[in-house]
PDB file of N, CA and C in Angstrom:
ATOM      1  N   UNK A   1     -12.295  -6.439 -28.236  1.00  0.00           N
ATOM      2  CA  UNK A   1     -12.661  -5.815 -26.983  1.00  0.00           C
ATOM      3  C   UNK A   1     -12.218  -4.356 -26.937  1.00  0.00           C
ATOM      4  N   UNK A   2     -11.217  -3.802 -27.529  1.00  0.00           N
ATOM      5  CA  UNK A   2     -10.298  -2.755 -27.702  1.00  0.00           C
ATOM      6  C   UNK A   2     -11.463  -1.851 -27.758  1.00  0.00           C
ATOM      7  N   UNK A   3     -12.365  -2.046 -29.244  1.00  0.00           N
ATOM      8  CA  UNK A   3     -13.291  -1.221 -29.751  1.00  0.00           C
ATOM      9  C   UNK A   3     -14.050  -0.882 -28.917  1.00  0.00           C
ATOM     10  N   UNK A   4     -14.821  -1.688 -28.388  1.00  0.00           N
ATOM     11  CA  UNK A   4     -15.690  -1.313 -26.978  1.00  0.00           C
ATOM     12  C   UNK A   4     -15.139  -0.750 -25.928  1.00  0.00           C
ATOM     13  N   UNK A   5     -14.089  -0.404 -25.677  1.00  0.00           N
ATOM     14  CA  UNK A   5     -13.765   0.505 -24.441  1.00  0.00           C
ATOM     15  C   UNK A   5     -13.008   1.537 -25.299  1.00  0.00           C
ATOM     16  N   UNK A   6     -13.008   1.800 -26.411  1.00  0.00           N
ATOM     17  CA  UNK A   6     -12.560   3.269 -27.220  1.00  0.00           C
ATOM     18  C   UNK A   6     -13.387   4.752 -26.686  1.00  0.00           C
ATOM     19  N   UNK A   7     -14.526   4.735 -27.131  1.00  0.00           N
ATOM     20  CA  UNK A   7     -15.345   5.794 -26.757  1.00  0.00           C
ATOM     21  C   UNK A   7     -15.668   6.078 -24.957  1.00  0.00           C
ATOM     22  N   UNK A   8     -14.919   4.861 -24.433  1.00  0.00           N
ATOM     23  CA  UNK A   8     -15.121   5.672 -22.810  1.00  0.00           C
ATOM     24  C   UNK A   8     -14.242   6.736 -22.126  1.00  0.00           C
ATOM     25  N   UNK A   9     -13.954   8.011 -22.687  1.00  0.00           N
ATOM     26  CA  UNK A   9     -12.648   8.473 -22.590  1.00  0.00           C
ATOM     27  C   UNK A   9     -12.814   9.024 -21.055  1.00  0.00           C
ATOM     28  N   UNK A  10     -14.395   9.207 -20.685  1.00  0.00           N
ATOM     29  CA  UNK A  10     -14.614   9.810 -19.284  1.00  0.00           C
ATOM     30  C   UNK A  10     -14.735   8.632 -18.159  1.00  0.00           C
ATOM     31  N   UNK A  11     -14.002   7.652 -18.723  1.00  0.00           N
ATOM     32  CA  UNK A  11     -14.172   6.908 -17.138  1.00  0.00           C
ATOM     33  C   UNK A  11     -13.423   6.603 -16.332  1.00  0.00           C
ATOM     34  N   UNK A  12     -13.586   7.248 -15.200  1.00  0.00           N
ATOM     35  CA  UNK A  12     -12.667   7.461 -13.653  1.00  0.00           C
ATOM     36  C   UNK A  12     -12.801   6.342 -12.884  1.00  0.00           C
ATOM     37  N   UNK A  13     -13.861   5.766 -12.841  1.00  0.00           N
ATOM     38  CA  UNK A  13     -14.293   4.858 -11.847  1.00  0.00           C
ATOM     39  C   UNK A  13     -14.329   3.664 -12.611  1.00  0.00           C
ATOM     40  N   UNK A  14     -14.108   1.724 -12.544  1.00  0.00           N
ATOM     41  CA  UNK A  14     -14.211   1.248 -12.767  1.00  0.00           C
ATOM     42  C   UNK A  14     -14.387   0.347 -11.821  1.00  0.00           C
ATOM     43  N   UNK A  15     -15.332  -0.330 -11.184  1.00  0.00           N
ATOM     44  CA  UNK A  15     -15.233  -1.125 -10.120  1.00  0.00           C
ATOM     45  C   UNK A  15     -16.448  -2.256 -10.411  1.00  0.00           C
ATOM     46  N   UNK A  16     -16.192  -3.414 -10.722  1.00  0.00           N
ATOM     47  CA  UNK A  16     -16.979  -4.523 -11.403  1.00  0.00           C
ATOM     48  C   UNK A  16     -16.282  -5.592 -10.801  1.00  0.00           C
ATOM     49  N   UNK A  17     -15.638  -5.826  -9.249  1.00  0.00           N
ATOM     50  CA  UNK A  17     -15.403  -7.268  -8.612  1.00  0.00           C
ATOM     51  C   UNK A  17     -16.178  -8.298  -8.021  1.00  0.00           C
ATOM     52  N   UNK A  18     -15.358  -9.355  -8.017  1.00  0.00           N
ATOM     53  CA  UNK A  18     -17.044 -10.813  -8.329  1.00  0.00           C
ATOM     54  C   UNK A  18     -17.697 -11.140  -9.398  1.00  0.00           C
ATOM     55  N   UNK A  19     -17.042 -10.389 -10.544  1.00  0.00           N
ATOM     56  CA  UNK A  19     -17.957 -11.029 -11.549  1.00  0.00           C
ATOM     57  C   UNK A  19     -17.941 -11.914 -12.657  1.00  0.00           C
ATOM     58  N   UNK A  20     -16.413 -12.363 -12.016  1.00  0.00           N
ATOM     59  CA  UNK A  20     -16.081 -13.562 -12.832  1.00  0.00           C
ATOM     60  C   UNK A  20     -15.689 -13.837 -14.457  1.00  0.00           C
ATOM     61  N   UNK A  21     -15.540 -11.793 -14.734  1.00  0.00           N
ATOM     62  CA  UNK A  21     -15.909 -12.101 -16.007  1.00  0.00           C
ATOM     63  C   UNK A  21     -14.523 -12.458 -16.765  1.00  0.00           C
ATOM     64  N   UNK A  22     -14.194 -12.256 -18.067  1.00  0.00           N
ATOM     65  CA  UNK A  22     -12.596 -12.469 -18.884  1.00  0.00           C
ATOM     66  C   UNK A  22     -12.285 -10.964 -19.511  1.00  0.00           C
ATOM     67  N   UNK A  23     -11.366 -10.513 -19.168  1.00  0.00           N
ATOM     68  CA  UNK A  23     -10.699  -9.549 -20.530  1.00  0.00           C
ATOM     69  C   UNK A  23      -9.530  -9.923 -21.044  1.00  0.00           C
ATOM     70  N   UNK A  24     -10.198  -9.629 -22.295  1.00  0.00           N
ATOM     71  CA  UNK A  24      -9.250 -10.051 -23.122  1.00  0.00           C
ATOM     72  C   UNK A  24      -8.610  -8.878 -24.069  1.00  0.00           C
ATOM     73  N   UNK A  25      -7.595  -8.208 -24.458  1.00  0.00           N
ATOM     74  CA  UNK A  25      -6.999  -7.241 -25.061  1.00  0.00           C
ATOM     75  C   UNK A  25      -5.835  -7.504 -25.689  1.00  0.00           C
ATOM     76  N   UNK A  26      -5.379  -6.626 -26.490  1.00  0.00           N
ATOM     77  CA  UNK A  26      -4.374  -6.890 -27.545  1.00  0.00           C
ATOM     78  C   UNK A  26      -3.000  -6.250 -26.262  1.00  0.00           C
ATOM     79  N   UNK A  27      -2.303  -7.391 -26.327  1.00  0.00           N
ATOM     80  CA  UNK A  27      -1.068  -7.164 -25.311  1.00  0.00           C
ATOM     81  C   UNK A  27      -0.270  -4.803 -25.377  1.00  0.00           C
ATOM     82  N   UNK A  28      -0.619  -4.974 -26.383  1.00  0.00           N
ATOM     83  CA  UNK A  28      -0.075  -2.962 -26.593  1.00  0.00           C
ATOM     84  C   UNK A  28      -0.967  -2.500 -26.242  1.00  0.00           C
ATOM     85  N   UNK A  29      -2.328  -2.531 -26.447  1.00  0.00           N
ATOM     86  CA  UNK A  29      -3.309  -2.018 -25.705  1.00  0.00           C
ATOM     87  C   UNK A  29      -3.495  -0.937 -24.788  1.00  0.00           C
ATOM     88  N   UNK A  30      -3.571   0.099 -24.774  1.00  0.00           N
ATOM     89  CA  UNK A  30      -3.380   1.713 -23.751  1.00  0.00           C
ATOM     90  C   UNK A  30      -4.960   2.210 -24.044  1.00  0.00           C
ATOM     91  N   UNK A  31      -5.684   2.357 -22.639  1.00  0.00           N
ATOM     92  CA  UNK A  31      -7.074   2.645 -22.572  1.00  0.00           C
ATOM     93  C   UNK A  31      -6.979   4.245 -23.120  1.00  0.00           C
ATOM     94  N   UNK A  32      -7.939   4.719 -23.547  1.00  0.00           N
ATOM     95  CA  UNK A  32      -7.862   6.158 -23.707  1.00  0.00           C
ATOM     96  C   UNK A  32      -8.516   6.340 -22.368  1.00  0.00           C
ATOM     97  N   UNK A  33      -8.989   6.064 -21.860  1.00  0.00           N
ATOM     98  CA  UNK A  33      -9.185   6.902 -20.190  1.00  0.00           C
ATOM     99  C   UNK A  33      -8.069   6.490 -19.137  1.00  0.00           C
ATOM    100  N   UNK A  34      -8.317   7.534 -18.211  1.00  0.00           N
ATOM    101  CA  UNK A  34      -7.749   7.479 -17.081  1.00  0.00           C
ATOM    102  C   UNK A  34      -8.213   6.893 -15.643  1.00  0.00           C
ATOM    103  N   UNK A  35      -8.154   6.204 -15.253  1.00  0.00           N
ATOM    104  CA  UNK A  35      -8.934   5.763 -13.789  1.00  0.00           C
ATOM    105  C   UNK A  35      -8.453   6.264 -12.745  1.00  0.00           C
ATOM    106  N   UNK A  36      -9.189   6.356 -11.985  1.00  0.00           N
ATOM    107  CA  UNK A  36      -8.620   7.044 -10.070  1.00  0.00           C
ATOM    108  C   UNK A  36      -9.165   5.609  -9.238  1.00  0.00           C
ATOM    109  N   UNK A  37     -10.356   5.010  -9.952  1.00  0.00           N
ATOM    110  CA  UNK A  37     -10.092   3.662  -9.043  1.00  0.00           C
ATOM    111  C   UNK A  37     -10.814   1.924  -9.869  1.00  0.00           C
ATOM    112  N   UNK A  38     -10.102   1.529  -9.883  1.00  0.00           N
ATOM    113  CA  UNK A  38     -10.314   0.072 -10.395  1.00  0.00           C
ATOM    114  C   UNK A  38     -10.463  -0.911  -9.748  1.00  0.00           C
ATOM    115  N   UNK A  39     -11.076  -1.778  -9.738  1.00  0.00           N
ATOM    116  CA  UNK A  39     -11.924  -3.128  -8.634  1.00  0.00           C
ATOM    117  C   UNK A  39     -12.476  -3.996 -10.070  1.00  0.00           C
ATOM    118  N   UNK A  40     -11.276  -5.030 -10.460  1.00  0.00           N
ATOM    119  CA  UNK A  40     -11.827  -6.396 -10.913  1.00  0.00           C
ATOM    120  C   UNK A  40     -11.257  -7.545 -10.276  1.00  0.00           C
ATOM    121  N   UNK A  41     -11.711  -7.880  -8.766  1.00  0.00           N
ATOM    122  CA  UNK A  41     -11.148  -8.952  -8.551  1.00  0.00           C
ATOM    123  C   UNK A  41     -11.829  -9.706  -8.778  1.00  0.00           C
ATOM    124  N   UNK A  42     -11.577 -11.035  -9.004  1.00  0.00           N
ATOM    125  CA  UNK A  42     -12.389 -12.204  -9.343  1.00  0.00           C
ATOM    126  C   UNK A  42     -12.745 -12.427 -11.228  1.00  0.00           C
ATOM    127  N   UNK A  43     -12.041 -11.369 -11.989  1.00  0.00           N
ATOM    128  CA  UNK A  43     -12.264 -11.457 -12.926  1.00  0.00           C
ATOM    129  C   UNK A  43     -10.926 -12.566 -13.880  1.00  0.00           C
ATOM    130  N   UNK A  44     -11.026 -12.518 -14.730  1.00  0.00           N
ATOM    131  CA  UNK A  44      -9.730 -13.562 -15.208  1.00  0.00           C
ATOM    132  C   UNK A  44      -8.714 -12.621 -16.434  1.00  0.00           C
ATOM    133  N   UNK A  45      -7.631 -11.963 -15.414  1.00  0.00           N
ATOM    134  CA  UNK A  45      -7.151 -11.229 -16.511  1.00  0.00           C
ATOM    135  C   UNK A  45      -5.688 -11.777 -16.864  1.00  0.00           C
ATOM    136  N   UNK A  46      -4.918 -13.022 -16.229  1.00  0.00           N
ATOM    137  CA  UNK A  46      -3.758 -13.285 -16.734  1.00  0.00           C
ATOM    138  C   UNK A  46      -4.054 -13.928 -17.767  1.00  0.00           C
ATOM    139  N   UNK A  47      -2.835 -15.018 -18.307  1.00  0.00           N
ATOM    140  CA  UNK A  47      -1.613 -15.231 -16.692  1.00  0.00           C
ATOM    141  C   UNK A  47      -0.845 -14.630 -17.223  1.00  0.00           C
ATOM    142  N   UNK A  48      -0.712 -13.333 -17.872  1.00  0.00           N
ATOM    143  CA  UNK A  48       0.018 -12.499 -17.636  1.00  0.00           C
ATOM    144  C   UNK A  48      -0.106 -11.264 -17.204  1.00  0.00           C
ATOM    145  N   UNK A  49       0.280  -9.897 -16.320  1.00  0.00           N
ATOM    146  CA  UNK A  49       0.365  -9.030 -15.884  1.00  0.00           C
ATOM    147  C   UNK A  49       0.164  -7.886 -16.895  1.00  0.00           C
ATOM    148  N   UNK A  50      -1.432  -7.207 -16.571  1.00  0.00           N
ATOM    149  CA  UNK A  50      -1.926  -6.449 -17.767  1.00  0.00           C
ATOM    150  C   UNK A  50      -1.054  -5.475 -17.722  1.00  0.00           C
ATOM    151  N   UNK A  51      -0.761  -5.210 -19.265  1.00  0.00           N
ATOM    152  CA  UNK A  51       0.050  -4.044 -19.283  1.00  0.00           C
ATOM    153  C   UNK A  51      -0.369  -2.673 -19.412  1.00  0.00           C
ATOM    154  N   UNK A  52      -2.063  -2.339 -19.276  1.00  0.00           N
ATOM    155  CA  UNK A  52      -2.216  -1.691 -19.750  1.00  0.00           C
ATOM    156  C   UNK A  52      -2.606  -0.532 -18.409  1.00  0.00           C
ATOM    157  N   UNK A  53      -2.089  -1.325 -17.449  1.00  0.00           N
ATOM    158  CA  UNK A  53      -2.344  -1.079 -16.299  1.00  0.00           C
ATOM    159  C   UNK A  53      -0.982   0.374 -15.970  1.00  0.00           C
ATOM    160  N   UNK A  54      -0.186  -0.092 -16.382  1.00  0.00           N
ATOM    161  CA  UNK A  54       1.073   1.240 -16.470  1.00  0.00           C
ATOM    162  C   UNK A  54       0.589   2.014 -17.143  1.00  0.00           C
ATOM    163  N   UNK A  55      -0.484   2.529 -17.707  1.00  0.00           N
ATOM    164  CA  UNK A  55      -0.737   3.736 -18.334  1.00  0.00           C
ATOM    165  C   UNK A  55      -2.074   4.277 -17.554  1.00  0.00           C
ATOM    166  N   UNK A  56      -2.238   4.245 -16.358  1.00  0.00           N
ATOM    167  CA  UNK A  56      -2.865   4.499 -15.414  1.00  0.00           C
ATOM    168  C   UNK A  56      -2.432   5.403 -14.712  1.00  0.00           C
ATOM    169  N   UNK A  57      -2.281   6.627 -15.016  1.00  0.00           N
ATOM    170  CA  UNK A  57      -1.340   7.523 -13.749  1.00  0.00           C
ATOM    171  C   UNK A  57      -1.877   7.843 -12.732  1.00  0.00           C
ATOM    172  N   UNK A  58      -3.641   7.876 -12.533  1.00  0.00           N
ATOM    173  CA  UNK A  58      -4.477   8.599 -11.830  1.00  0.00           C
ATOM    174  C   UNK A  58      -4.385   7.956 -10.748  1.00  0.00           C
ATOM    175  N   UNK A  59      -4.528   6.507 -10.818  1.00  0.00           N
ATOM    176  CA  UNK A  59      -5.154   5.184  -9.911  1.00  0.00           C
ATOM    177  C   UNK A  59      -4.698   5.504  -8.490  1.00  0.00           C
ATOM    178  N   UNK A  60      -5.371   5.447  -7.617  1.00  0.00           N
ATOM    179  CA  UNK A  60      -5.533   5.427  -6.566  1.00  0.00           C
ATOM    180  C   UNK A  60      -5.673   4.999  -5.372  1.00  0.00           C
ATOM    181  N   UNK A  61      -6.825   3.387  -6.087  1.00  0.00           N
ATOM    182  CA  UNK A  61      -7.401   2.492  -5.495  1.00  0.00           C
ATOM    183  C   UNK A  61      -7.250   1.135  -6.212  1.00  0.00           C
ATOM    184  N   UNK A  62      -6.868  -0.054  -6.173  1.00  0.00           N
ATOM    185  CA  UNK A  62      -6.637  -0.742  -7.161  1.00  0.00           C
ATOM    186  C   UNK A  62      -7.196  -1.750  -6.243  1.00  0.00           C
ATOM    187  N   UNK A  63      -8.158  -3.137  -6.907  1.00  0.00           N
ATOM    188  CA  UNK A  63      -8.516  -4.397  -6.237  1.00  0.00           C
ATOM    189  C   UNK A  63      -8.514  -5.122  -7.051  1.00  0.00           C
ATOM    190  N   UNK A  64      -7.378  -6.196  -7.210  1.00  0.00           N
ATOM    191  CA  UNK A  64      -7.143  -7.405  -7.988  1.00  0.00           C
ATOM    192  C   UNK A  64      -6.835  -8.725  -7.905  1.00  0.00           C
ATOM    193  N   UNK A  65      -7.427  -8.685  -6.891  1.00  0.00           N
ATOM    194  CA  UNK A  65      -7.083 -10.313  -5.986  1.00  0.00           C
ATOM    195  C   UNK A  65      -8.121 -11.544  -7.450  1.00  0.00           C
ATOM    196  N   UNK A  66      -7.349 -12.595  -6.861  1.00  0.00           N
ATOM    197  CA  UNK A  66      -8.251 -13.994  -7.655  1.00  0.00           C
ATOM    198  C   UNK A  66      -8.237 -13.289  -9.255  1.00  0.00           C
ATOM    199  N   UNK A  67      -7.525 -13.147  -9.798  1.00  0.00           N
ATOM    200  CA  UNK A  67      -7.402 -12.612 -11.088  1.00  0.00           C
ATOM    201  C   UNK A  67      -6.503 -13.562 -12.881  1.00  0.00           C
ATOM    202  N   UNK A  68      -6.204 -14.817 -12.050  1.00  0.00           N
ATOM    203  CA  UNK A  68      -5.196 -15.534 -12.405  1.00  0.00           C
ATOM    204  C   UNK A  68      -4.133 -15.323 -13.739  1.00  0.00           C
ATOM    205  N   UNK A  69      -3.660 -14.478 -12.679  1.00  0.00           N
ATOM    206  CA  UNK A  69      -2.046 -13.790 -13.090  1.00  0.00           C
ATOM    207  C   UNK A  69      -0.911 -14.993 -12.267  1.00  0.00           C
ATOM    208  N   UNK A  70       0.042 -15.571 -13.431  1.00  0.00           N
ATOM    209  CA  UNK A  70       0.821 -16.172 -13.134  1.00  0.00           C
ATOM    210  C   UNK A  70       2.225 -15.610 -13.751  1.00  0.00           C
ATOM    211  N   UNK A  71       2.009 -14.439 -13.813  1.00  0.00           N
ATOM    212  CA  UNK A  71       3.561 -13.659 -13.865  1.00  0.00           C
ATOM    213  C   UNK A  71       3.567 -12.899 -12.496  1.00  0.00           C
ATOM    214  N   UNK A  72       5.083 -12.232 -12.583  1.00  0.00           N
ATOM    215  CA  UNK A  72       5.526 -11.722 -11.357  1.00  0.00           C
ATOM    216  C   UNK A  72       5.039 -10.206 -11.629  1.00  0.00           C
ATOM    217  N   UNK A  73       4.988  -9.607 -11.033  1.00  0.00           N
ATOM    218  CA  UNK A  73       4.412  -8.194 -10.542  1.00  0.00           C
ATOM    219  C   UNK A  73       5.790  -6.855 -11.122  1.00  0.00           C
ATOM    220  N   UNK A  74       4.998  -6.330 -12.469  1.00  0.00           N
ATOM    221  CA  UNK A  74       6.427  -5.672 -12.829  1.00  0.00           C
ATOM    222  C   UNK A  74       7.161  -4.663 -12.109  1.00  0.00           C
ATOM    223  N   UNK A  75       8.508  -4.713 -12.175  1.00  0.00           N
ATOM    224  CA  UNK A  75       9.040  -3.332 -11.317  1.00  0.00           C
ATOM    225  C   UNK A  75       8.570  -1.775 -11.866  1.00  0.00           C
ATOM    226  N   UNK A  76       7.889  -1.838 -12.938  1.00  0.00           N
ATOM    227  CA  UNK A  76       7.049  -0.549 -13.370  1.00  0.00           C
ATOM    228  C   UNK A  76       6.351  -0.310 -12.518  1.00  0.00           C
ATOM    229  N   UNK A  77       5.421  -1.535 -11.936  1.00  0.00           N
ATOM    230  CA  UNK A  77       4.404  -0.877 -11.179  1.00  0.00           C
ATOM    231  C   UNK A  77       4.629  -0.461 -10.138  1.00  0.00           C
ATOM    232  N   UNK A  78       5.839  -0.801  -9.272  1.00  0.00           N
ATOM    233  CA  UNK A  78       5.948  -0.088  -8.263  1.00  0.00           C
ATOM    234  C   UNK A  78       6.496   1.521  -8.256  1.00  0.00           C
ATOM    235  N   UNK A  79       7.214   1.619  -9.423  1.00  0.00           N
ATOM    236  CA  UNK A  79       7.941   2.508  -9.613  1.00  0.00           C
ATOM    237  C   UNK A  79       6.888   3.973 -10.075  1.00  0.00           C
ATOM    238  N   UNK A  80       5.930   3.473 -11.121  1.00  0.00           N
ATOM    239  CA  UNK A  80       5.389   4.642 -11.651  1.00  0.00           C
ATOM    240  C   UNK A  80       3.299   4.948 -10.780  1.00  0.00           C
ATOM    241  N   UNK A  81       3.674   3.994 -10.442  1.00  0.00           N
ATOM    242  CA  UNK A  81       2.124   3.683  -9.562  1.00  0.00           C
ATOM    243  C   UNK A  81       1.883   4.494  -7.987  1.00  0.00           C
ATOM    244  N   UNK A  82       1.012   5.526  -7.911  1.00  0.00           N
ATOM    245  CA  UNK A  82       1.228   6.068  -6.421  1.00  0.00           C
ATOM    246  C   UNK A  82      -0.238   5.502  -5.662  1.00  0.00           C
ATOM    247  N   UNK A  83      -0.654   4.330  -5.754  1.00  0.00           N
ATOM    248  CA  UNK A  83      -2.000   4.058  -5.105  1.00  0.00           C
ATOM    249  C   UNK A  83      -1.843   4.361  -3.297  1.00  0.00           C
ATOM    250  N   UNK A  84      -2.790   4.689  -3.081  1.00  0.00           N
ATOM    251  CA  UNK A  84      -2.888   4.949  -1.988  1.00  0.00           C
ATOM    252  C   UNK A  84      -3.797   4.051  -0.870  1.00  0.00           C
ATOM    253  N   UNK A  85      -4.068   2.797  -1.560  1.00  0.00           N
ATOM    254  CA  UNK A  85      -5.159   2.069  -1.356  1.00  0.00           C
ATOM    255  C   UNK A  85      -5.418   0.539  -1.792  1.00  0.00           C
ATOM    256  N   UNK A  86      -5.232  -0.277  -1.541  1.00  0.00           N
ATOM    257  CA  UNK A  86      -4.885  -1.782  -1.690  1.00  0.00           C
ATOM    258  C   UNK A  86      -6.019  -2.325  -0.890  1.00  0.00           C
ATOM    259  N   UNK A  87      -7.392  -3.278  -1.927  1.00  0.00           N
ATOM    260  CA  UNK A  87      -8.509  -3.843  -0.748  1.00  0.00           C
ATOM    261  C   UNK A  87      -7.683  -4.945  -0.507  1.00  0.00           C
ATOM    262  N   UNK A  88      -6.821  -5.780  -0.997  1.00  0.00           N
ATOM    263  CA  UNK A  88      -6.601  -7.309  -0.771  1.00  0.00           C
ATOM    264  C   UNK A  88      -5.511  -7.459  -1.790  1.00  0.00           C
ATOM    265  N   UNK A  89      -4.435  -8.262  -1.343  1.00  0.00           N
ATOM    266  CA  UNK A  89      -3.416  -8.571  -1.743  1.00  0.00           C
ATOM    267  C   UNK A  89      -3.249  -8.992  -3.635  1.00  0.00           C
ATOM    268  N   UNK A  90      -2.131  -8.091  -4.136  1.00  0.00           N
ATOM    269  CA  UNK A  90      -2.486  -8.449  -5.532  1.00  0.00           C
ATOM    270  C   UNK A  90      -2.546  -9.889  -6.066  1.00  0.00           C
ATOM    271  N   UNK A  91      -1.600 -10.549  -5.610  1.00  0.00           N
ATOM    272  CA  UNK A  91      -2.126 -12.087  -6.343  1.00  0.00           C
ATOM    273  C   UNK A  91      -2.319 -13.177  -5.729  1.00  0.00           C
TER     274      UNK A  91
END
């Protein structure tokens, strides 16, 4: 999956919730883009807490509800994360 999101280095926007789909990535995994807003709820990204999500500095807007994450919510993210914008509760 890695390979296929290599060449998107311009994407800001990611918003694809409801669609039920899976990602799957290599746990080290660091996108070469940056996002300002992300929306996959309903997709299946646990059950663990993507990590690739801390290398997000831009984010802004984040929607990750129904995602089945069965880890706890890291203290990174609160710490290095300035969203300004929450549609629905993270887990």
């Amino acid at each position: 999956m890695e390979d296929h999101l290599a060449n998107l280095t311009n994407l800001i926007h990611f918003l694809a919730s409801g669609n039920n789909l899976t990602l799957k990535v290599y746990p080290g995994w660091y996108p070469t883009f940056q996002l300002i807003r992300l929306g996959m709820s309903s997709w299946q990204l646990g059950p663990n807490f993507p990590s690739w999500i801390q290398s997000q500095n831009k984010l802004h807007y984040l929607a990750m509800s129904n995602i089945g994450i069965l880890d706890s919510i890291p203290t990174w993210f609160w710490a290095t994360l300035s969203l300004s914008f929450f549609s629905k509760p993270l887990l």
